[in-house]
Protein backbone atom coordinates (compact mmCIF):
# COMPACT_ATOMS: atom_id res chain seq x y z
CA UNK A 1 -12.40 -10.88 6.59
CA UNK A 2 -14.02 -14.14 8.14
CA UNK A 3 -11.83 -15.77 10.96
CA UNK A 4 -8.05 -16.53 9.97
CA UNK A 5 -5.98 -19.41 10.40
CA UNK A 6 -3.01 -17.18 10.44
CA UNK A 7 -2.00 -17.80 7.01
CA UNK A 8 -4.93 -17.67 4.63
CA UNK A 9 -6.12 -14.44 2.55
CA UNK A 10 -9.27 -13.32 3.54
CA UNK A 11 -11.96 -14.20 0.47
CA UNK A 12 -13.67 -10.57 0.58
CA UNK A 13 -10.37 -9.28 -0.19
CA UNK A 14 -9.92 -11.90 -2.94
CA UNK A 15 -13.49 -11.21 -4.48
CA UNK A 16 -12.61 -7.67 -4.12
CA UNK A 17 -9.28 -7.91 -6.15
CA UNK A 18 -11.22 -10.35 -8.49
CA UNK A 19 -14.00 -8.23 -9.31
CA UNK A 20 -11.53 -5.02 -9.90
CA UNK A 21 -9.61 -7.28 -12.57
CA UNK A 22 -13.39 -7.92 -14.50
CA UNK A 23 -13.91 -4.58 -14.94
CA UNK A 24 -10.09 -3.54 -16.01
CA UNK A 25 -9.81 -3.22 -19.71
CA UNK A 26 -6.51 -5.66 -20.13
CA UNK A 27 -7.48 -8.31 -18.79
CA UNK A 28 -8.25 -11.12 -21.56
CA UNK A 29 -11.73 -12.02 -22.24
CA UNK A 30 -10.93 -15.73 -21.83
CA UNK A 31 -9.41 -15.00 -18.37
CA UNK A 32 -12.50 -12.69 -17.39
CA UNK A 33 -14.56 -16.11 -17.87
CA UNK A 34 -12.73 -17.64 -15.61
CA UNK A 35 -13.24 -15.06 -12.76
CA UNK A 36 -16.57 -14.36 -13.33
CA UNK A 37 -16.47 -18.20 -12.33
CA UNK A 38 -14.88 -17.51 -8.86
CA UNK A 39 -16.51 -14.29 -8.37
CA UNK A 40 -20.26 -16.14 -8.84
CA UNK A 41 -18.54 -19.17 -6.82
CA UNK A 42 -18.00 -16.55 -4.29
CA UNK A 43 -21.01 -14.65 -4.33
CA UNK A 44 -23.15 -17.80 -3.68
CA UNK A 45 -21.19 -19.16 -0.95
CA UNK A 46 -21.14 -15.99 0.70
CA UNK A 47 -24.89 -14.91 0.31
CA UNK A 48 -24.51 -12.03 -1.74
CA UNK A 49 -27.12 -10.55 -4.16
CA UNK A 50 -27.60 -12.60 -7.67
CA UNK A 51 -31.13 -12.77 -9.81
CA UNK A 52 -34.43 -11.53 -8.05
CA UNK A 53 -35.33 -15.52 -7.12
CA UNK A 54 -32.11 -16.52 -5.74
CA UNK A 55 -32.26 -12.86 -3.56
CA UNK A 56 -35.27 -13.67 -2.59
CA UNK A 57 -33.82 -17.22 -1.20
CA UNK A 58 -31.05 -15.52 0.41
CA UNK A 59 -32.12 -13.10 2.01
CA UNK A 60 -34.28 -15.39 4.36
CA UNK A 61 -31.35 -17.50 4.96
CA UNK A 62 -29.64 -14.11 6.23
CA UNK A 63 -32.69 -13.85 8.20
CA UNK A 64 -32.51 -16.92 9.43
CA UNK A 65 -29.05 -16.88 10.20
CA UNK A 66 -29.04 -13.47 12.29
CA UNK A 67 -32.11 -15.06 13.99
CA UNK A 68 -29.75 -18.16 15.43
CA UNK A 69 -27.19 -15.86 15.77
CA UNK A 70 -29.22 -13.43 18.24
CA UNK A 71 -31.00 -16.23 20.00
CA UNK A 72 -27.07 -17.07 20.94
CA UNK A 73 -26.66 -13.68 21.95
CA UNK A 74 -29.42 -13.81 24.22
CA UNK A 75 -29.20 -17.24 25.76
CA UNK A 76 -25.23 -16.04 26.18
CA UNK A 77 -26.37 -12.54 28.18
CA UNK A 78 -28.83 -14.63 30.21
CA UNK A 79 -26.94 -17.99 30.89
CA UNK A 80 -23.56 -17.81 30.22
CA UNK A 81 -20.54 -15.05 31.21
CA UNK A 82 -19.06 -12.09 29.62
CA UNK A 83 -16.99 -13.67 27.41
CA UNK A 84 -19.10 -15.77 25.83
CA UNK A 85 -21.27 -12.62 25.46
CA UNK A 86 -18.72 -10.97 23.29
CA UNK A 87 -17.92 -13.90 21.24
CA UNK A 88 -21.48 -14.03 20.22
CA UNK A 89 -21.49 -10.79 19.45
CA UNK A 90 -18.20 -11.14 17.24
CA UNK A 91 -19.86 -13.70 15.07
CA UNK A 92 -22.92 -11.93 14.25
CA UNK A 93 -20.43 -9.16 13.44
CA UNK A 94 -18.14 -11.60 11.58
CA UNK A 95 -21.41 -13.09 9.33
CA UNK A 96 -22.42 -9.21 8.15
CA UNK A 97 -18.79 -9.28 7.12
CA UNK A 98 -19.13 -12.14 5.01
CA UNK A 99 -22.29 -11.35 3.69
CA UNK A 100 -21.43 -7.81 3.12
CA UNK A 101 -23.41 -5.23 5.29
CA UNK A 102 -20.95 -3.06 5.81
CA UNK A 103 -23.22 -0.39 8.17
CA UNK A 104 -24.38 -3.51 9.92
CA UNK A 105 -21.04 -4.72 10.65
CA UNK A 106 -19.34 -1.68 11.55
CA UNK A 107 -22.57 -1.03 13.83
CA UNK A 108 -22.18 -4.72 15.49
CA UNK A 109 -18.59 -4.43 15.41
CA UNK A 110 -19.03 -1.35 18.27
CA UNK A 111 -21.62 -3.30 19.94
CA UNK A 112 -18.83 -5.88 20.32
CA UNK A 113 -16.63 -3.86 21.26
CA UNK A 114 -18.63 -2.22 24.35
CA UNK A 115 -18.64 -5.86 25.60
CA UNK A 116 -14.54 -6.40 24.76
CA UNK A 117 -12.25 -5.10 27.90
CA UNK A 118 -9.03 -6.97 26.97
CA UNK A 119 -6.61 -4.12 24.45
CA UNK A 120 -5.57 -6.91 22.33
CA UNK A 121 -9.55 -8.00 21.44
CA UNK A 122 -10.23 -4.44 21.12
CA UNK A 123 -7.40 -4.66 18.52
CA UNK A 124 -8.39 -7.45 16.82
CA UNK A 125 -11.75 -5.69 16.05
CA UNK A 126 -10.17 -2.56 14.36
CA UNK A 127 -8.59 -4.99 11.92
CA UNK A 128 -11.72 -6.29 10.88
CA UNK A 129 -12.82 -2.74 10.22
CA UNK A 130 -9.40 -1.99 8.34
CA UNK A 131 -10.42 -4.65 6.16
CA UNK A 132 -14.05 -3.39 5.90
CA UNK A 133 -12.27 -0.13 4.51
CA UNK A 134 -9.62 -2.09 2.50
CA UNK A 135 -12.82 -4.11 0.44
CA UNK A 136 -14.57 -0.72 0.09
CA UNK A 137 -11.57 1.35 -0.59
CA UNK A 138 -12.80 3.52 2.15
CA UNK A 139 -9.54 5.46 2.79
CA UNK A 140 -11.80 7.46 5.73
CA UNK A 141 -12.64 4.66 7.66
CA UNK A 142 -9.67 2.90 6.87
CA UNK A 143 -7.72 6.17 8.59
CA UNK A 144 -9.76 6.75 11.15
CA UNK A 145 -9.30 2.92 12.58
CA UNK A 146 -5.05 3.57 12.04
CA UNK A 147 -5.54 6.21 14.40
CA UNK A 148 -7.70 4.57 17.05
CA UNK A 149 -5.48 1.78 16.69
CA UNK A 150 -2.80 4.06 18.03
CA UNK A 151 -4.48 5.35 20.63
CA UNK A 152 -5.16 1.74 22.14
CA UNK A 153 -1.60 0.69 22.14
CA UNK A 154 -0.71 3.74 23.69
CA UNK A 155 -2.47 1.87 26.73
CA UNK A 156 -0.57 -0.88 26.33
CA UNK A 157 -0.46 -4.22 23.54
CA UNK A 158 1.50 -6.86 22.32
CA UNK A 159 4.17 -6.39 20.01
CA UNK A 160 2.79 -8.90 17.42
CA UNK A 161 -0.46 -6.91 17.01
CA UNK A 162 1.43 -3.58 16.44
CA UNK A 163 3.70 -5.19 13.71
CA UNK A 164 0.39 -6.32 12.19
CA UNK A 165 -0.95 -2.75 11.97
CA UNK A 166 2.36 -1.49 10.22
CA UNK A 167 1.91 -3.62 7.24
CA UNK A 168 -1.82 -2.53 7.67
CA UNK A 169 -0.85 1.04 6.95
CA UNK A 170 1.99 0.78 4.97
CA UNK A 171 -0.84 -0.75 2.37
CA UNK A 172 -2.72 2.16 3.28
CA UNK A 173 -0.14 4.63 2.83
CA UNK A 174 0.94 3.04 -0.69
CA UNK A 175 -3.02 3.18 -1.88
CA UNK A 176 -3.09 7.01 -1.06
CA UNK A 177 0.57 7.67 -2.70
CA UNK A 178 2.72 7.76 0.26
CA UNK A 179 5.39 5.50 -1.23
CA UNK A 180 8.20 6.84 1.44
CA UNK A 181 5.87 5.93 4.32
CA UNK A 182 4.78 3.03 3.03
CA UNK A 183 8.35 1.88 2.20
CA UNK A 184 9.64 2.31 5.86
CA UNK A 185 6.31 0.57 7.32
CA UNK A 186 7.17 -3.00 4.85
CA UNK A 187 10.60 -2.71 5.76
CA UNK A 188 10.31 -2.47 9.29
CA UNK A 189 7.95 -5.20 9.36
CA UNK A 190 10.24 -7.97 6.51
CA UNK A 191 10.95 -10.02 9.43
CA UNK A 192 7.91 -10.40 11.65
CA UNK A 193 4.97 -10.51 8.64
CA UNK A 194 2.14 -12.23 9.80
CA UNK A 195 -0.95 -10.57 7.92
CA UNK A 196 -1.73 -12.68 5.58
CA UNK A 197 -5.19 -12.05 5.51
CA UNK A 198 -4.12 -8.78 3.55
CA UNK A 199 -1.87 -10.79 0.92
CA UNK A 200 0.46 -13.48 0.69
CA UNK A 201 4.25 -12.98 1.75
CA UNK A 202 5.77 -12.60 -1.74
CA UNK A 203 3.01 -9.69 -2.46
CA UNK A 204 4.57 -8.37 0.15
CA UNK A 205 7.74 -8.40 -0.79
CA UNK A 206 6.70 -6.70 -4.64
CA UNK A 207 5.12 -3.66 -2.76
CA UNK A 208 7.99 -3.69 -0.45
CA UNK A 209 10.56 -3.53 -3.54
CA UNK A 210 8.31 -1.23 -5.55
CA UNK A 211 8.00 0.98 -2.70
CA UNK A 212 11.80 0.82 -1.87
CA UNK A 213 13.12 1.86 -4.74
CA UNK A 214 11.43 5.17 -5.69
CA UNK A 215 12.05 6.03 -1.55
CA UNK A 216 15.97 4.96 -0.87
CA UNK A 217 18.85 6.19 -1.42
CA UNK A 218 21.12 4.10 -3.25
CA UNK A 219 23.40 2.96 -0.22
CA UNK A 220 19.96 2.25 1.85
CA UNK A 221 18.62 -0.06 -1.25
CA UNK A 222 21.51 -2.01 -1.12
CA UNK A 223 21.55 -2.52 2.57
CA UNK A 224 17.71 -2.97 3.50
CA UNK A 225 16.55 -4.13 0.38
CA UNK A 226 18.82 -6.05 -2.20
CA UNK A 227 20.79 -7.46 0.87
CA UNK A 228 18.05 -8.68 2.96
CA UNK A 229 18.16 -12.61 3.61
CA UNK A 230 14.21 -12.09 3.57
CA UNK A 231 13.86 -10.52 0.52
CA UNK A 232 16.40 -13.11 -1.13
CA UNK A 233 14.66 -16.04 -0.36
CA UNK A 234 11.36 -14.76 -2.13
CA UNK A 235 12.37 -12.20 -5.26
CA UNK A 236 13.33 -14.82 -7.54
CA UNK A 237 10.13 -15.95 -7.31
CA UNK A 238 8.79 -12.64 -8.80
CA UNK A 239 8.68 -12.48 -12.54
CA UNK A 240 11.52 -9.40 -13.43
CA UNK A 241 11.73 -7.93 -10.15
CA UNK A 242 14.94 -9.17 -9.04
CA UNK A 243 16.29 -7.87 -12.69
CA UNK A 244 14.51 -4.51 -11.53
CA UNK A 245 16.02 -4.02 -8.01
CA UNK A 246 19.74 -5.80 -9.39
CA UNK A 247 20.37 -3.64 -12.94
CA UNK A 248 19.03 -0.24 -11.19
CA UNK A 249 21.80 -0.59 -8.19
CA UNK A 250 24.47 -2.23 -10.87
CA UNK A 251 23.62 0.76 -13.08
CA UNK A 252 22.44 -1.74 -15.81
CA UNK A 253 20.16 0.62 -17.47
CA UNK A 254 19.21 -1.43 -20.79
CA UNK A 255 18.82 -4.38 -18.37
CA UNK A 256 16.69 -2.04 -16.41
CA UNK A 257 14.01 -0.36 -18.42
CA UNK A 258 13.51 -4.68 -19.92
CA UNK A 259 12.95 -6.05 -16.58
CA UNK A 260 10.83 -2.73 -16.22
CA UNK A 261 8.52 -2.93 -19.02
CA UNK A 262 7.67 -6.65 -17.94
CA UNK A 263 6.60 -5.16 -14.29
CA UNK A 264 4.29 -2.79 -15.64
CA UNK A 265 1.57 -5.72 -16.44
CA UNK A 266 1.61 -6.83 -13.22
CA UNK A 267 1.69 -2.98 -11.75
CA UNK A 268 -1.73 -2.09 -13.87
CA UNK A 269 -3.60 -5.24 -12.67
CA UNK A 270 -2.66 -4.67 -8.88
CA UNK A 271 -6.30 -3.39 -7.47
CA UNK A 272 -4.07 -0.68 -4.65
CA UNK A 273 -0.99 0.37 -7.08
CA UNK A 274 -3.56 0.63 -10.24
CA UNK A 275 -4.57 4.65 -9.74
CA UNK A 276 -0.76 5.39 -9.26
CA UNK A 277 0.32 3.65 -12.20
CA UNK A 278 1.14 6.83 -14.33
CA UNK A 279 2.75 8.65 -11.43
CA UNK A 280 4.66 5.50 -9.98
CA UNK A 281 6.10 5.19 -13.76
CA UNK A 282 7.43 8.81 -13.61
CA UNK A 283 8.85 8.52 -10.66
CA UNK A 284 10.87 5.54 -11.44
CA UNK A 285 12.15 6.79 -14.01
CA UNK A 286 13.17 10.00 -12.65
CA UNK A 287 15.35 7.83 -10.41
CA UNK A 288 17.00 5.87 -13.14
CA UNK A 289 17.72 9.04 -14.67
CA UNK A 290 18.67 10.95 -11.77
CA UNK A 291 21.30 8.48 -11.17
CA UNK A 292 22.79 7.70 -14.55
CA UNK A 293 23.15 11.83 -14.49
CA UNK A 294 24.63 12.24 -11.33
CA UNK A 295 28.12 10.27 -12.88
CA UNK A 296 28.71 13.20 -15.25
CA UNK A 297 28.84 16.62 -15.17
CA UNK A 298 28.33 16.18 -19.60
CA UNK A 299 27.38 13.83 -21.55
CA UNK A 300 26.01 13.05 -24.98
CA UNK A 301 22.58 12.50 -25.74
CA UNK A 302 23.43 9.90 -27.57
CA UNK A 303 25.74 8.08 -25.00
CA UNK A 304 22.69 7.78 -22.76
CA UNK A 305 20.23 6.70 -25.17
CA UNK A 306 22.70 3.79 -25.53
CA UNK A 307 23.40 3.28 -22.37
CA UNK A 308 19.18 2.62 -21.46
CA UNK A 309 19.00 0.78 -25.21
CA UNK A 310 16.35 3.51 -26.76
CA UNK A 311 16.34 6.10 -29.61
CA UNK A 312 18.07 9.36 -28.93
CA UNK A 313 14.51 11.15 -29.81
CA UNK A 314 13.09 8.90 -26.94
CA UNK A 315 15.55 10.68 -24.46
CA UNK A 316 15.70 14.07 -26.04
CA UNK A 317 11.32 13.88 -25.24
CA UNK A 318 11.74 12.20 -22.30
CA UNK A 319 14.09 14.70 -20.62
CA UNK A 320 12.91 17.53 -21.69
CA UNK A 321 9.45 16.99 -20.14
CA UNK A 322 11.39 15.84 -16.27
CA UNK A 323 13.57 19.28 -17.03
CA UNK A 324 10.57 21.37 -17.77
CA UNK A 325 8.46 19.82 -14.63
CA UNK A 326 11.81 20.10 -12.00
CA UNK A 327 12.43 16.69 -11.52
CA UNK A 328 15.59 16.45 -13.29
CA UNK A 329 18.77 19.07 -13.20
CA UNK A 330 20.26 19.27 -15.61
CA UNK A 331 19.68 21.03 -19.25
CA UNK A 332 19.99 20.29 -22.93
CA UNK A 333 22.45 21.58 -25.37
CA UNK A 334 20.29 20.31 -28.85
CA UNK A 335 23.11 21.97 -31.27
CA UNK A 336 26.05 20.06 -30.03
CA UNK A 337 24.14 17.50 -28.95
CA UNK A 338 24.87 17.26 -24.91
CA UNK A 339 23.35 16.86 -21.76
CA UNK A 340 24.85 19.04 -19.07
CA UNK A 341 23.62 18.63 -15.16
CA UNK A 342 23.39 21.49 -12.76
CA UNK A 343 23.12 19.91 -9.73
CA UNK A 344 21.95 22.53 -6.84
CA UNK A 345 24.66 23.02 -4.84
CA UNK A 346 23.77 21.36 -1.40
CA UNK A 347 26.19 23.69 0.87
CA UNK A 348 24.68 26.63 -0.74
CA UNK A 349 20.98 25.52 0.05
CA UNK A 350 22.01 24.49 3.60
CA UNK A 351 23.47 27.92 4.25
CA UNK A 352 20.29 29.68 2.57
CA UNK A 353 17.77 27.12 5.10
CA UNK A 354 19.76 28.22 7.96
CA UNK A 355 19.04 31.97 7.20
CA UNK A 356 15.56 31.31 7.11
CA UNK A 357 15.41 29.67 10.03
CA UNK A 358 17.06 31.70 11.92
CA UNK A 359 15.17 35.26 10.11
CA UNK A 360 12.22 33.42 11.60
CA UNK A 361 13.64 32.98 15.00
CA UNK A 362 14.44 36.74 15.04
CA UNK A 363 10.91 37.48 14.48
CA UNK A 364 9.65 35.11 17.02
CA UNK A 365 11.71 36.48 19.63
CA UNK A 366 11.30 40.47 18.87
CA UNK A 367 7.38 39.86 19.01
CA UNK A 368 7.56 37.72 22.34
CA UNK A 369 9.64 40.70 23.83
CA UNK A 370 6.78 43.35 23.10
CA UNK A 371 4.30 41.13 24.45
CA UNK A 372 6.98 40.85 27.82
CA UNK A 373 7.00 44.48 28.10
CA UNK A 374 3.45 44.92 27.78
């Protein structure tokens, strides 16, 4: 969250993702060694708490530093112009940041912003307070800022800035289980990524693809995601997700669930997709299943435990818990041994919508026409 060169990660997000992996219970003791390395590393170039002697040590260098820094801010307000003003404000703001206040910051960050006129500065200040939210996981905050972020470019801003903010809520909506959203927001933004300060590009790219294919239809996939030039140039680079996008749209289903299995590591030990791990898993699979089903109208249980390269009792469990929950239509026949799909009919449930609707209508319009001849 300190001051970008346009292509580096910001190190509070970093030291947030770092200190999420110490705590998770897969990660390897040897490799928890090595980050408590970087997160100390961290910690002491960033003046964060440690033992009681080196707080003690730090916390009059933070004193020290928001000393210089207001003596700035008051040699600015009485010698210099307005927007030297507000840049001295920004770095006091900026140094909380790094230090981690977060009340202090998003306090100095308003100060700043009553001395910031321009709507693309104003911006630029509402992404430092997205990535307050993102450190904290402070889905409130991190909301509220989407919104008033909005509101300014409803007043105008520059088309960079409001690519910027889609990838900034697309994260958002993929931390709070919005994968369609989320989907939409990455795609939309594949060719014009510049927020790096959030992650690098091919992290990008794996939410994008995660996100894509529990969202898209299969014709969309194919055209927005396993066609895109962008997305080409980077997947390979990916361990398994290529073979994950590739055998789901080639109907490769053994190839599939392999290249599937070897994601799930890297799906745990992702700090936003970890607390949707479980559901994102369900849902992918009710999309492989959904679409090996939709190419029969019977089949046996045993063809399809083939086909995905598992036992027939893994199959007969697994579908009968989507059946039972309404993901998947379609029902078991145990004797003979036989799936058989009832797909709703989509004419029928058209026709029934429209009678709603227009049952609704009716009622709207009778109780306007008392109210007209009252």
């Amino acid at each position: 969250m300190d001051t970008q060169d346009g292509t580096q990660q910001s190190q509070q997000l970093i030291l947030a993702h770092n200190v999420f992996l110490l705590k998770h219970p897969d990660v390897s003791d040897i490799e928890k060694v090595r980050l408590s390395d970087e997160v100390l590393n961290s910690v002491q170039s960033n003046v964060l708490e440690l033992d009681q002697s080196l707080l003690e040590s730090m916390r009059a260098k933070n004193e020290e530093e928001i000393k210089k820094l207001d003596e700035k801010i008051a040699d600015a307000e009485e010698n210099l112009g307005e927007s030297e003003v507000r840049e001295a404000h920004l770095a006091k703001s900026l140094y909380y940041i790094r230090i981690g206040e977060k009340e202090k910051a998003l306090e100095q960050l308003k100060v700043t912003e009553s001395k910031t006129v321009a709507v693309g500065q104003k911006m630029d200040l509402v992404f430092y307070t997205l990535q307050i939210g993102l450190f904290y996981m402070d889905f409130d905050l991190i909301s509220k800022s989407i919104d008033k972020a909005k509101n300014l470019f409803e007043g105008g801003g520059d088309w960079e800035r409001k690519n910027r903010l889609k990838v900034y809520e697309g994260l958002y909506c993929m931390s709070t289980r919005n994968f369609k959203k989320a989907a939409n927001l990455f795609l939309d933004s594949i060719s014009t990524f510049t927020t790096y300060e959030l992650f690098p590009y091919d992290t990008f790219i794996f939410y994008t693809v995660l996100t894509s294919i529990i969202s898209l239809d299969r014709v969309s996939l194919k055209q927005k995601v396993a066609d895109a030039p962008e997305i080409l140039t980077v997947i390979g680079k990916i361990p398994h997700l290529s073979e994950f996008l590739n055998s789901l749209y080639d109907c490769q289903y053994k190839s599939f669930f392999l290249a599937f299995a070897g994601l799930t590591e890297q799906i745990k030990l992702d700090r936003y997709l970890h607390p949707h791990f479980r559901f994102y898993m369900r849902e992918v699979r009710t999309v492989v299943y959904s679409q090996f089903l939709e190419s029969y109208k019977s089949v046996t249980i045993e063809a399809m435990a083939k086909a995905f390269g598992v036992t027939v009792e893994f199959i007969d469990m697994e579908l009968s818990r989507f059946i039972a929950a309404g993901k998947l239509h379609c029902k078991i026949d145990k004797v003979a041994g036989v799936l058989e799909t009832n797909r709703p009919d989509a004419k029928n449930a058209l026709y029934q919508a429209t009678i709603k609707q227009g049952d609704f209508l009716l009622n709207r319009i009778q109780k306007l026409s008392r109210v007209i001849d009252l």
